[in-house]
C-alpha atoms as a PDB file:
ATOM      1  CA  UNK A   1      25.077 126.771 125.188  1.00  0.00           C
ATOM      2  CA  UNK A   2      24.951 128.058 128.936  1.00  0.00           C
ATOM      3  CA  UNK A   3      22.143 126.094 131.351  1.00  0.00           C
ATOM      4  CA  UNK A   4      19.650 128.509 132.854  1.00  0.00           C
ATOM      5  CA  UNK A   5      21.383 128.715 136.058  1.00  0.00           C
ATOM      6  CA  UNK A   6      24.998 129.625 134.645  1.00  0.00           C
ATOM      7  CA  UNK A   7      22.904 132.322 132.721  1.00  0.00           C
ATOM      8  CA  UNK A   8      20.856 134.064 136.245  1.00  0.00           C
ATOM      9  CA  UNK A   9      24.561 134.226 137.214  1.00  0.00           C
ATOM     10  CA  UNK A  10      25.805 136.762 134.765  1.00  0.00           C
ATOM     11  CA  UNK A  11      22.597 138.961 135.092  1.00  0.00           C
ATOM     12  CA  UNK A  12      22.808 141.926 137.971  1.00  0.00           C
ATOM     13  CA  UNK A  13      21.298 140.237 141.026  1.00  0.00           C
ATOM     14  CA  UNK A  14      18.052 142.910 141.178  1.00  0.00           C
ATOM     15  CA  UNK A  15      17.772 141.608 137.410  1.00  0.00           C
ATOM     16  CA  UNK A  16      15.923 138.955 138.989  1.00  0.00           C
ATOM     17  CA  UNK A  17      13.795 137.272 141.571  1.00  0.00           C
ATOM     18  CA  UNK A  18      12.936 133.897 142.604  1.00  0.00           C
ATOM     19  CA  UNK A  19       9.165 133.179 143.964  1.00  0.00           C
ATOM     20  CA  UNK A  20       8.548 129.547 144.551  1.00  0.00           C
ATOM     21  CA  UNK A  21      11.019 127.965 142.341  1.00  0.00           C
ATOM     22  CA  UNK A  22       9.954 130.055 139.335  1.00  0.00           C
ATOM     23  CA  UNK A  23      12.338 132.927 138.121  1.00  0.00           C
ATOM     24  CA  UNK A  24      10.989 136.301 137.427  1.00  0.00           C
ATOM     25  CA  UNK A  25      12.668 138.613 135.141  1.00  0.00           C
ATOM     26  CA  UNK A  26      12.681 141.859 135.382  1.00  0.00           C
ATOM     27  CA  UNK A  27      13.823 145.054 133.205  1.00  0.00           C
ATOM     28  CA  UNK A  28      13.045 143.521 129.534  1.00  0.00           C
ATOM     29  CA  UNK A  29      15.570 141.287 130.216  1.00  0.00           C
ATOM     30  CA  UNK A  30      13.620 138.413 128.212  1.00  0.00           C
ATOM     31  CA  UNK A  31      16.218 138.101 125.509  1.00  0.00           C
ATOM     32  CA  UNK A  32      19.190 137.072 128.640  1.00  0.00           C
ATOM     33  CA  UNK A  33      17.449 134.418 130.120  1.00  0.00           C
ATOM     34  CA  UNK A  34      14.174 132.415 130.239  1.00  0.00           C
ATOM     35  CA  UNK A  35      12.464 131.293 133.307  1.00  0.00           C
ATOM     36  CA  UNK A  36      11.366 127.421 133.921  1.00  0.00           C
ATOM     37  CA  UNK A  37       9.138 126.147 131.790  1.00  0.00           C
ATOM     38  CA  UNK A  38       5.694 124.750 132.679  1.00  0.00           C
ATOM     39  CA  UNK A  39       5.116 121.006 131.936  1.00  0.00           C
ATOM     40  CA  UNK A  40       2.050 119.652 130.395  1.00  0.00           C
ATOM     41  CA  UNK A  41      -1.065 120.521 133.485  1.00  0.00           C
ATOM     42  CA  UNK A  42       1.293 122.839 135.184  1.00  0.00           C
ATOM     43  CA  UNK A  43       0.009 126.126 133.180  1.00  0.00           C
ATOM     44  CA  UNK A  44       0.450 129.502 133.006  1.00  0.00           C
ATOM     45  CA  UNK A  45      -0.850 132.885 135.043  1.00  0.00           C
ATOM     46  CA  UNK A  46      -0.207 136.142 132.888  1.00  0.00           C
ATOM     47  CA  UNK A  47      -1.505 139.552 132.230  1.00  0.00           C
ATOM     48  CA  UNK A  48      -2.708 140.565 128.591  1.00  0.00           C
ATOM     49  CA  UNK A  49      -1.088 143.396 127.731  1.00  0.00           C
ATOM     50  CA  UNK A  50      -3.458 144.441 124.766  1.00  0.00           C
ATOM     51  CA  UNK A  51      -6.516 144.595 127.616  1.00  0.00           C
ATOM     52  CA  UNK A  52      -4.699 144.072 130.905  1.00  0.00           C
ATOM     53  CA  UNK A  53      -6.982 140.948 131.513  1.00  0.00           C
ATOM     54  CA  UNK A  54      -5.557 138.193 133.446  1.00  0.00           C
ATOM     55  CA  UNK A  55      -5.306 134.764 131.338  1.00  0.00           C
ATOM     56  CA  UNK A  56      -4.267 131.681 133.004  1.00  0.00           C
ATOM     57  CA  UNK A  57      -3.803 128.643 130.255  1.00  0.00           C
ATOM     58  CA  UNK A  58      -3.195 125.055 130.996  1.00  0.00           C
ATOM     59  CA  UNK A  59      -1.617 123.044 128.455  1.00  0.00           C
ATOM     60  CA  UNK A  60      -3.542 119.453 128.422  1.00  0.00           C
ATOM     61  CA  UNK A  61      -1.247 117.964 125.375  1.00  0.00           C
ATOM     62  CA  UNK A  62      -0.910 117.997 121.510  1.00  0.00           C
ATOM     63  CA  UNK A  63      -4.088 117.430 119.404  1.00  0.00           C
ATOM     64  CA  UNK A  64      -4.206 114.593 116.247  1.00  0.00           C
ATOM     65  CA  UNK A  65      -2.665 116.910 113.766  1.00  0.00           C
ATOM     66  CA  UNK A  66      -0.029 117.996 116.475  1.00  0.00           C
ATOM     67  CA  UNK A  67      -0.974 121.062 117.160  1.00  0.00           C
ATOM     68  CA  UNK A  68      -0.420 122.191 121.232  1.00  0.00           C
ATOM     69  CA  UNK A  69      -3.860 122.094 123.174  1.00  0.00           C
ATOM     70  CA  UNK A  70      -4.957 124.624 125.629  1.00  0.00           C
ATOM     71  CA  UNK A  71      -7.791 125.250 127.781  1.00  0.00           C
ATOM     72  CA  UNK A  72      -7.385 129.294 129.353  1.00  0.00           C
ATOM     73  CA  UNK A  73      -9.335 130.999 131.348  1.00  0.00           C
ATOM     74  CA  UNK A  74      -9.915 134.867 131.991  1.00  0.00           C
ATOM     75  CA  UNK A  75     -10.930 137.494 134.472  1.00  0.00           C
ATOM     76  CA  UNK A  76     -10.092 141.396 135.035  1.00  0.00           C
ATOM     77  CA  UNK A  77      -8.651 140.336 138.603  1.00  0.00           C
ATOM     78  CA  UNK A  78      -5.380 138.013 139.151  1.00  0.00           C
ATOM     79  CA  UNK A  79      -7.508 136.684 142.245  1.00  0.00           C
ATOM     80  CA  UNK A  80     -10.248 135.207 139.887  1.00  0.00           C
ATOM     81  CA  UNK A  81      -8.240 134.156 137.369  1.00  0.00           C
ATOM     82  CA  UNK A  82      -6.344 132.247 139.983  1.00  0.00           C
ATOM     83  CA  UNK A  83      -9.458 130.703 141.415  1.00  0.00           C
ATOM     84  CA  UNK A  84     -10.785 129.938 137.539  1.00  0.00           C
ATOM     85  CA  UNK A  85      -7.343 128.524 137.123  1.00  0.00           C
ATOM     86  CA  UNK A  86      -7.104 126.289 140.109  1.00  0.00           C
ATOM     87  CA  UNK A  87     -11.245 124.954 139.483  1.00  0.00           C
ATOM     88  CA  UNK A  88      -9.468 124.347 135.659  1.00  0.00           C
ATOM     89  CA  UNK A  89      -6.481 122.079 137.143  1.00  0.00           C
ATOM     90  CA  UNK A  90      -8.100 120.296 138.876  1.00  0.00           C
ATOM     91  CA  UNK A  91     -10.378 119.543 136.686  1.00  0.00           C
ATOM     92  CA  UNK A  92      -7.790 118.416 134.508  1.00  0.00           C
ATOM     93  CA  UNK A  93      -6.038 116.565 137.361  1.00  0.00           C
ATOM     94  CA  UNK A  94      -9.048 114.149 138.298  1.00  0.00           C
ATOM     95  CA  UNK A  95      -9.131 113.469 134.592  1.00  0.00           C
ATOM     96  CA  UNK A  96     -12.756 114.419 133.979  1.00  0.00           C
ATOM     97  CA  UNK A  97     -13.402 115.889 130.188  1.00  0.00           C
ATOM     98  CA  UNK A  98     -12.400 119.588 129.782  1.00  0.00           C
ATOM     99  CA  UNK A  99     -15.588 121.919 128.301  1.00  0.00           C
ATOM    100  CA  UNK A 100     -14.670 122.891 125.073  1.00  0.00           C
ATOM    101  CA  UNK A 101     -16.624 126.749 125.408  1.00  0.00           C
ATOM    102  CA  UNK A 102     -16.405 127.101 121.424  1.00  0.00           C
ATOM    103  CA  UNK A 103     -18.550 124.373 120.601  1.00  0.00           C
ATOM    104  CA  UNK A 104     -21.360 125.551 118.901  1.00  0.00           C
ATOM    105  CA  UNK A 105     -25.236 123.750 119.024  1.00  0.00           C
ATOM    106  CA  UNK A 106     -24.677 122.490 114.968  1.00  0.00           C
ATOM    107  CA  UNK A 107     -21.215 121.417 115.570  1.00  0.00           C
ATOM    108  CA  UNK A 108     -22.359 119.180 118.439  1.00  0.00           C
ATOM    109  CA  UNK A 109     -25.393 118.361 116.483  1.00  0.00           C
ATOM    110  CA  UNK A 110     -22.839 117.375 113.523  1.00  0.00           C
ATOM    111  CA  UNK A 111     -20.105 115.395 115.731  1.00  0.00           C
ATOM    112  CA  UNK A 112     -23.163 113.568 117.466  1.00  0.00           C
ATOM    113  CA  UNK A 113     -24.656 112.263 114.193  1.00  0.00           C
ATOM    114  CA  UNK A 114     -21.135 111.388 112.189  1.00  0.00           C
ATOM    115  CA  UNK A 115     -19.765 109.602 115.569  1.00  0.00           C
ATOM    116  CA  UNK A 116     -22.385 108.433 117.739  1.00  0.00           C
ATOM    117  CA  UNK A 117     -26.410 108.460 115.912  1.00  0.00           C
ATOM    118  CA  UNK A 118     -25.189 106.421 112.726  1.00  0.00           C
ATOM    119  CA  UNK A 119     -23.970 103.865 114.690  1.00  0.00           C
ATOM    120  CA  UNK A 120     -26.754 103.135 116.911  1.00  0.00           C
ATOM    121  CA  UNK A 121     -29.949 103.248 114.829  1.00  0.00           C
ATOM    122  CA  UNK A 122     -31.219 102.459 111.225  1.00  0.00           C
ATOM    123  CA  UNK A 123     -29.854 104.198 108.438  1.00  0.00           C
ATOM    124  CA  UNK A 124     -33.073 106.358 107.838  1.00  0.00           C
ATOM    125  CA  UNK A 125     -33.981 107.069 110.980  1.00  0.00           C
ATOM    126  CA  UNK A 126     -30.367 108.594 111.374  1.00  0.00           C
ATOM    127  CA  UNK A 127     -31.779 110.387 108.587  1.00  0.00           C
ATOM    128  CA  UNK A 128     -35.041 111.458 110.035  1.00  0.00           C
ATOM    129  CA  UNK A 129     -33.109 112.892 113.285  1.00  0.00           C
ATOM    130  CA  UNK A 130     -30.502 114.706 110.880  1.00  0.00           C
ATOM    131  CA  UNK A 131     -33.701 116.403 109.042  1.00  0.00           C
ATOM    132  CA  UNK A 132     -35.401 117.400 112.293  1.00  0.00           C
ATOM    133  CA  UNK A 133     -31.721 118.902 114.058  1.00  0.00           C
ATOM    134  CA  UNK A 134     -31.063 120.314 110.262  1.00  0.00           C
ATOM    135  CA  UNK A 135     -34.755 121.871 109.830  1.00  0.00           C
ATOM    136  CA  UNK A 136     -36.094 122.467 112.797  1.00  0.00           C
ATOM    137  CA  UNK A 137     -32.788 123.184 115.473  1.00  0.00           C
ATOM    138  CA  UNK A 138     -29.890 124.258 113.787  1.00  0.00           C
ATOM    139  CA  UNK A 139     -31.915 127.238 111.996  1.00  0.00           C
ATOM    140  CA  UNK A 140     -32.358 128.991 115.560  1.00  0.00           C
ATOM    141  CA  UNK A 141     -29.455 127.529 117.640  1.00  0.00           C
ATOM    142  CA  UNK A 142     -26.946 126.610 116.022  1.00  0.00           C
ATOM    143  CA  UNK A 143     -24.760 129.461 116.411  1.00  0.00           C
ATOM    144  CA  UNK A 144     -24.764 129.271 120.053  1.00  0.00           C
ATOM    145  CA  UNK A 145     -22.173 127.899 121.920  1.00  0.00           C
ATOM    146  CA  UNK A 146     -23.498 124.995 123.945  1.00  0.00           C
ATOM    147  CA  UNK A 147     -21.518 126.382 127.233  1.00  0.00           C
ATOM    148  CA  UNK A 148     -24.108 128.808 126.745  1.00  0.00           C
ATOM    149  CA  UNK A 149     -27.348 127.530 125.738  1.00  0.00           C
ATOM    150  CA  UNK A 150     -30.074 127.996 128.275  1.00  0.00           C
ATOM    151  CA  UNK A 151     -33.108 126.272 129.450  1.00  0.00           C
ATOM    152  CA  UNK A 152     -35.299 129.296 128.286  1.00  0.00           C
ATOM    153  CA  UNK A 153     -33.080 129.036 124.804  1.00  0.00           C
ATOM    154  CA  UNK A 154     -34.600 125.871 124.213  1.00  0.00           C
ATOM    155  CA  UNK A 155     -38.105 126.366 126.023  1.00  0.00           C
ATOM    156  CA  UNK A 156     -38.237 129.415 123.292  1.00  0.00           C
ATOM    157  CA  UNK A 157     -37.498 127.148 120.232  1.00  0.00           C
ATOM    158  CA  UNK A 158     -40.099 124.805 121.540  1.00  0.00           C
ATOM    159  CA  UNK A 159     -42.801 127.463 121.827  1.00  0.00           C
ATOM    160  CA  UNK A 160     -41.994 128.889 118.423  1.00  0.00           C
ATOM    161  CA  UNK A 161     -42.340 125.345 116.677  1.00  0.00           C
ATOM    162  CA  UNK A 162     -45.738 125.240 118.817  1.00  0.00           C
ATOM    163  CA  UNK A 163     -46.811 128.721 117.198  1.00  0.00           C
ATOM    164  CA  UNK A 164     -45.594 128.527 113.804  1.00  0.00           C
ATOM    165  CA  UNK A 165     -48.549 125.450 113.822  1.00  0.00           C
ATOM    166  CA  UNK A 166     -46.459 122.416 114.259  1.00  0.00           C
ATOM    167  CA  UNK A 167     -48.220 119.494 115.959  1.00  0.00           C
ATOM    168  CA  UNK A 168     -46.796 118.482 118.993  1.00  0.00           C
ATOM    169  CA  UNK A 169     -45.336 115.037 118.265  1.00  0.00           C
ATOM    170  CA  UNK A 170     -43.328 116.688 115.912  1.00  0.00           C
ATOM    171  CA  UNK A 171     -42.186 119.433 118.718  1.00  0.00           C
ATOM    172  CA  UNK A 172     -41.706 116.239 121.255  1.00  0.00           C
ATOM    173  CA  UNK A 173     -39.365 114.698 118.538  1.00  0.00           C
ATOM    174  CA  UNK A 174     -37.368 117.940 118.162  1.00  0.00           C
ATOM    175  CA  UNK A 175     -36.689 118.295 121.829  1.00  0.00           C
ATOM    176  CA  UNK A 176     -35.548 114.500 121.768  1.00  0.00           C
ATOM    177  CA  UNK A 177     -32.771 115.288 119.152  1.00  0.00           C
ATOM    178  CA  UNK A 178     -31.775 117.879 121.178  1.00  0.00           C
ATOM    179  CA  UNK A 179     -31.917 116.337 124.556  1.00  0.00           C
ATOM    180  CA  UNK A 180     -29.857 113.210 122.823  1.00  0.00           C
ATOM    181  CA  UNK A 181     -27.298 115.351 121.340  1.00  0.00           C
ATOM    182  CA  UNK A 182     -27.207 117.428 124.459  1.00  0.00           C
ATOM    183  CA  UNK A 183     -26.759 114.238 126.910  1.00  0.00           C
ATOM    184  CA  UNK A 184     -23.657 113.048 124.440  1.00  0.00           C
ATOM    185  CA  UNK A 185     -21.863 116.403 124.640  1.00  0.00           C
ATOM    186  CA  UNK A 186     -22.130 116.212 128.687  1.00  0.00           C
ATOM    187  CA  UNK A 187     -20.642 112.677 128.528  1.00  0.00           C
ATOM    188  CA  UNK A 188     -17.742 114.263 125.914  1.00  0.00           C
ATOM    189  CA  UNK A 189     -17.341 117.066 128.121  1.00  0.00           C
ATOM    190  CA  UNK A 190     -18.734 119.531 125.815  1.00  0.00           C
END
């Protein structure tokens, strides 16, 4: 088996490029030769061919089951995506929690009261938050992802609970689930 280098030396020379220690190909020459390979925070810039967006991933590591992790970003310009990217890595440098965008309201909701909520109070008032999230929250928000729930997404729910003639302890105690649930996704990076 050849080493990359011995490899760029039996392509033509305008078969390939070098830009800042990374090698190019060019031609379809992908089957000769493969380029260096990103380590684990370096990433990866790259135009979607299917929609000509510009993706730039960053691989953070390998999940529980294995599995290769990676948080991408997107944007119609190679400028954005780069300044996306570079807000992304370094992120991911300082070690602060990447935001997972696909986390939905009831999956936060769910992860809050199986790892967190049952933990820190009595067994049926874990119950009594799990009815109010399960009743009263999850029925109007919990298909939204929580990168994009909204103070007027929530100031809605409220006022709905309020008009369909529930008293307002009740509405108090459903924007304290939420606001608890909300707080522990922030500290989890949600």
């Amino acid at each position: 088996m050849h080493c990359a280098n011995t490899l760029f030396k039996e392509l033509p020379k305008a078969a390939t490029r070098r830009k800042s220690g990374t090698v190019v190909l060019l031609w379809g020459l992908e089957g000769y030769a493969r380029g260096k390979e990103s380590g684990n925070g370096e990433g990866s810039i790259y135009q979607r061919s299917s929609d000509g967006r510009w993706i730039g991933a960053l691989t953070i590591g390998y999940s529980s089951r294995g599995t290769l992790v990676r948080k991408s970003v997107s944007a119609k310009t190679r400028a954005e995506v780069v300044r996306r990217f570079k807000v992304l890595q370094a992120q991911y440098d300082s070690g602060a929690p990447l935001s997972d965008t696909q986390l939905t309201v009831v999956d936060l909701l769910a992860h809050w009261h199986r790892d967190v909520l049952r933990h820190q109070v009595a067994p049926n008032a874990a119950k009594n938050y799990k009815g109010i999230a399960d009743q009263h929250i999850v029925p109007t928000l919990g298909r939204v992802t929580v990168a994009q729930l909204t103070v007027l997404d929530v100031d809605r729910l409220l006022s709905q609970k309020l008009d369909d003639g529930l008293s307002v302890s009740t509405v108090q105690r459903i924007r304290s689930v939420l606001a608890q649930a909300l707080d522990q996704g922030i500290r989890w990076g949600a």
